[in-house]
Protein backbone atom coordinates (compact mmCIF):
# COMPACT_ATOMS: atom_id res chain seq x y z
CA UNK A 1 21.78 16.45 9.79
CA UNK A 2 18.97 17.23 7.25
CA UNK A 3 18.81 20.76 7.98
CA UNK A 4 22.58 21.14 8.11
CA UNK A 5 22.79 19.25 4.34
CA UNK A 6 19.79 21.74 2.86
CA UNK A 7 21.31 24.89 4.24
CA UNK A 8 24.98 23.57 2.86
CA UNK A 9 23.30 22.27 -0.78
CA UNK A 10 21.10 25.52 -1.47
CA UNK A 11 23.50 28.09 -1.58
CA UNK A 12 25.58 25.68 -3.62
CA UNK A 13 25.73 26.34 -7.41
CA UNK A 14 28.02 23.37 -8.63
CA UNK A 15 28.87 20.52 -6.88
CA UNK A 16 31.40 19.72 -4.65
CA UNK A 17 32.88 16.21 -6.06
CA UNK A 18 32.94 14.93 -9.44
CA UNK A 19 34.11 11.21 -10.25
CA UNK A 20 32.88 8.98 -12.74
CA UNK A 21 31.55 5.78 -11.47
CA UNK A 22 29.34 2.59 -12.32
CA UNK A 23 25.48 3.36 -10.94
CA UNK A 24 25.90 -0.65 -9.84
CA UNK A 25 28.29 0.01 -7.35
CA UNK A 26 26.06 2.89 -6.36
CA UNK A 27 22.99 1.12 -5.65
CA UNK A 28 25.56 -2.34 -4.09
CA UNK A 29 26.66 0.21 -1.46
CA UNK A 30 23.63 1.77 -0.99
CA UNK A 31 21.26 -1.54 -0.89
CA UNK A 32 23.14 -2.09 2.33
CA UNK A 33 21.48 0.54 4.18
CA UNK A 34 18.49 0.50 2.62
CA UNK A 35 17.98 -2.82 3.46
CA UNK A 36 17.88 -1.99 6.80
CA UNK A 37 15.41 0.92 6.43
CA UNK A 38 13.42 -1.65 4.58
CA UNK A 39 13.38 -4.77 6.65
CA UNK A 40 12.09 -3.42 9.94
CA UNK A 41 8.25 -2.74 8.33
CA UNK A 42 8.92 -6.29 6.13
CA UNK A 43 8.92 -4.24 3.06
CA UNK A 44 11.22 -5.28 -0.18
CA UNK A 45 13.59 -3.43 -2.26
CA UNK A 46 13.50 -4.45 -5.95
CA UNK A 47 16.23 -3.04 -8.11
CA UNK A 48 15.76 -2.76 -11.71
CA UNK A 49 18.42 -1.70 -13.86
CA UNK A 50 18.89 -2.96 -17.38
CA UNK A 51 22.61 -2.68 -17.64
CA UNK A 52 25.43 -1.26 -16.06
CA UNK A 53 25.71 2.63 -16.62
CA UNK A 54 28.56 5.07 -16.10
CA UNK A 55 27.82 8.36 -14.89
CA UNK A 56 29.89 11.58 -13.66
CA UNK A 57 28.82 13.00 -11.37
CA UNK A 58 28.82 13.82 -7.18
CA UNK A 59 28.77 9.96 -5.61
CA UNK A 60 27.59 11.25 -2.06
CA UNK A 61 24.93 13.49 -3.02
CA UNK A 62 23.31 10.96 -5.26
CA UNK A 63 23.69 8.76 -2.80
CA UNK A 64 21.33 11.22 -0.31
CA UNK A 65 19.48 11.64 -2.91
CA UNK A 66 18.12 7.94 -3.74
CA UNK A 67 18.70 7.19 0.24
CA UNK A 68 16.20 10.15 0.86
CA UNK A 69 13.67 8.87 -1.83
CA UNK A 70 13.68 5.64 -0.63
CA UNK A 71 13.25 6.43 2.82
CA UNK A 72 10.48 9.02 2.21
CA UNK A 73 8.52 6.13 -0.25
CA UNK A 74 9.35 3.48 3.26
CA UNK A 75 7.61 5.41 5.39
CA UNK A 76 4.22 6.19 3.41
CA UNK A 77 4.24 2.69 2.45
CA UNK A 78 2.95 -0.25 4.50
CA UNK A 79 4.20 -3.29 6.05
CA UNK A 80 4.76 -5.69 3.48
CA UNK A 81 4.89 -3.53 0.36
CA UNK A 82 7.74 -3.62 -2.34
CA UNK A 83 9.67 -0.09 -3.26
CA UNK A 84 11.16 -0.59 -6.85
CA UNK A 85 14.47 1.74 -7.85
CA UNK A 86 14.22 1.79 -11.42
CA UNK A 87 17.44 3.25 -13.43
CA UNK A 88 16.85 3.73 -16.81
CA UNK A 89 18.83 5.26 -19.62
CA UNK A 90 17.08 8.24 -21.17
CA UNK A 91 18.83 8.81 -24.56
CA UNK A 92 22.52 8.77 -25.05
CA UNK A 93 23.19 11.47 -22.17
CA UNK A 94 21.32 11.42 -19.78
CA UNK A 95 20.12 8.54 -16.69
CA UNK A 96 16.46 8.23 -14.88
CA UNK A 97 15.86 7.07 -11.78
CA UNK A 98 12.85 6.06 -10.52
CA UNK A 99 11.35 5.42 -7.10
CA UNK A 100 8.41 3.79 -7.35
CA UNK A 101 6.10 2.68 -4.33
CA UNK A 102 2.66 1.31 -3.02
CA UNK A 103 1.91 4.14 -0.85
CA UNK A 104 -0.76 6.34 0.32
CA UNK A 105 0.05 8.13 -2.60
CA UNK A 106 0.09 12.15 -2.80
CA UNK A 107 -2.93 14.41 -3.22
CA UNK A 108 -2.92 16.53 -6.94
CA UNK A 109 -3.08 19.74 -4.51
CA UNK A 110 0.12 18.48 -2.44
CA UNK A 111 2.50 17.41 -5.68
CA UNK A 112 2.96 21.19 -5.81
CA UNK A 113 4.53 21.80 -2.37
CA UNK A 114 6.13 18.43 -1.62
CA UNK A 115 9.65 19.74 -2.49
CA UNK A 116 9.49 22.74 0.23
CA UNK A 117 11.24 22.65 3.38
CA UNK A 118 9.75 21.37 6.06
CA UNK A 119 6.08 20.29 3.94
CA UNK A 120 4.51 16.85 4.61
CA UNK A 121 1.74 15.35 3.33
CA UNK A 122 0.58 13.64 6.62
CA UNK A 123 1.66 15.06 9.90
CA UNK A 124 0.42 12.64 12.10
CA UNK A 125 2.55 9.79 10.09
CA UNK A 126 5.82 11.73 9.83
CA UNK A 127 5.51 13.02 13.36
CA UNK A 128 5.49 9.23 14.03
CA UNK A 129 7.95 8.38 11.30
CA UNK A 130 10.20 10.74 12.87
CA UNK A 131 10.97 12.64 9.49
CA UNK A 132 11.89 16.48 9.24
CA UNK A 133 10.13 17.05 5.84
CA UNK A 134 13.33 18.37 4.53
CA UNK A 135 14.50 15.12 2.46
CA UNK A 136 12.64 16.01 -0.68
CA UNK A 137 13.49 19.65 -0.37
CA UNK A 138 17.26 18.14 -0.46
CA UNK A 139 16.46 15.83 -3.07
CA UNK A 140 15.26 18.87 -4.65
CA UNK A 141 18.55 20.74 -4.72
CA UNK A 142 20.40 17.72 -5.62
CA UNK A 143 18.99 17.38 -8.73
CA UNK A 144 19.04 20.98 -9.35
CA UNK A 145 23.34 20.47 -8.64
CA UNK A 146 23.11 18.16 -10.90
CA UNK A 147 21.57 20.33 -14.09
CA UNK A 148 18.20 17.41 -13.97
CA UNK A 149 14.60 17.40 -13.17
CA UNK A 150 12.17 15.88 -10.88
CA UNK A 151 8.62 15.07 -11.10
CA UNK A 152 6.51 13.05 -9.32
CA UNK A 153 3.20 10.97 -10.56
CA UNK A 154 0.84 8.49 -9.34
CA UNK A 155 1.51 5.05 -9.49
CA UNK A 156 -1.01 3.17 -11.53
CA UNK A 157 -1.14 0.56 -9.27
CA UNK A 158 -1.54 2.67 -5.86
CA UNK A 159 1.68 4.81 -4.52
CA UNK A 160 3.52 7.47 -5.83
CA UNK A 161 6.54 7.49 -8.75
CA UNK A 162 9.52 9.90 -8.12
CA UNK A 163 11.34 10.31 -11.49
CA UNK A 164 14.48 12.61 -11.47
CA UNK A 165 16.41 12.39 -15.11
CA UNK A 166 20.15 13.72 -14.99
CA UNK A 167 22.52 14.02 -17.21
CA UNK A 168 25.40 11.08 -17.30
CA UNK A 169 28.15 13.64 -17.43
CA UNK A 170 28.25 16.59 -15.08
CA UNK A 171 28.65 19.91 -16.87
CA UNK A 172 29.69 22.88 -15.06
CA UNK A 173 28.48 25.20 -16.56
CA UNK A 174 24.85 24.68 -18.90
CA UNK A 175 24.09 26.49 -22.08
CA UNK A 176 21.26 28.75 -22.59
């Protein structure tokens, strides 16, 4: 499925589906399944979202998106650990989410290549983990669809921080 999504998603240059919705009923329908990625290593999912924001934009790939960042933070975390989705409004236009977790963290020399296809920052665990490294490679692309950007940092208190910032209405076309 991952591979099918990337090839699909890079040669796309707008997205597919726009539709303004409510980021709470985003994260309501997507806590569901997360909660089961979650629950099987005992971990927590901690939403954080100050108030309710509207945003226009594509509802399934956003959806991949924080699914795939989620996931990715899951795995490199252990048992017992909390991953926090923080959703933050970043001036009057535009939305950040973060992904925050209490990982293994990512090596400075690795936070260069993580969004590649197919890179991961330990085999051994995503052989295990079952992953494809192509989720933040999507993520990637996603964001890219969506006219945003996405950086990652290390968490203060152990872990990693994805932070991609969007804007809250899609534009089809960007100015110079």
């Amino acid at each position: 499925m991952d591979l099918h999504t990337i090839t699909r998603i890079e040669n796309q240059t707008k997205i597919s589906s726009e539709e303004e919705f409510s980021l709470k009923s985003l994260v309501e329908n997507l806590s569901y399944t997360v909660e089961g990625v979650v629950s099987s290593k005992g971990q927590k999912f901690v939403v954080e979202m100050p108030n309710p924001l509207m945003i226009s934009a594509d509802w399934i790939l956003l959806e991949h998106m924080l699914l795939n960042l989620i996931s990715n933070a899951s795995s490199y975390s252990s048992e017992g650990k909390t991953i926090t989705l923080k959703i933050l409004p970043i001036k009057s236009d535009q939305v950040q989410f973060q992904v925050i977790d209490q990982g293994i963290g990512i090596q400075d020399e690795d936070k260069i290549r993580i969004f590649e296809r197919f890179f991961r920052v330990d085999k051994n665990r995503s052989r295990k983990e079952g992953g494809t490294g192509l989720g933040l490679s999507i993520v990637k692309h996603i964001v890219r669809l969506h006219h945003g950007s996405v950086k990652v940092f290390d968490n203060p208190e152990g872990g990693t921080i994805f932070s991609v910032t969007i804007p809250t209405r899609y534009q089809t076309e960007t100015s110079c």
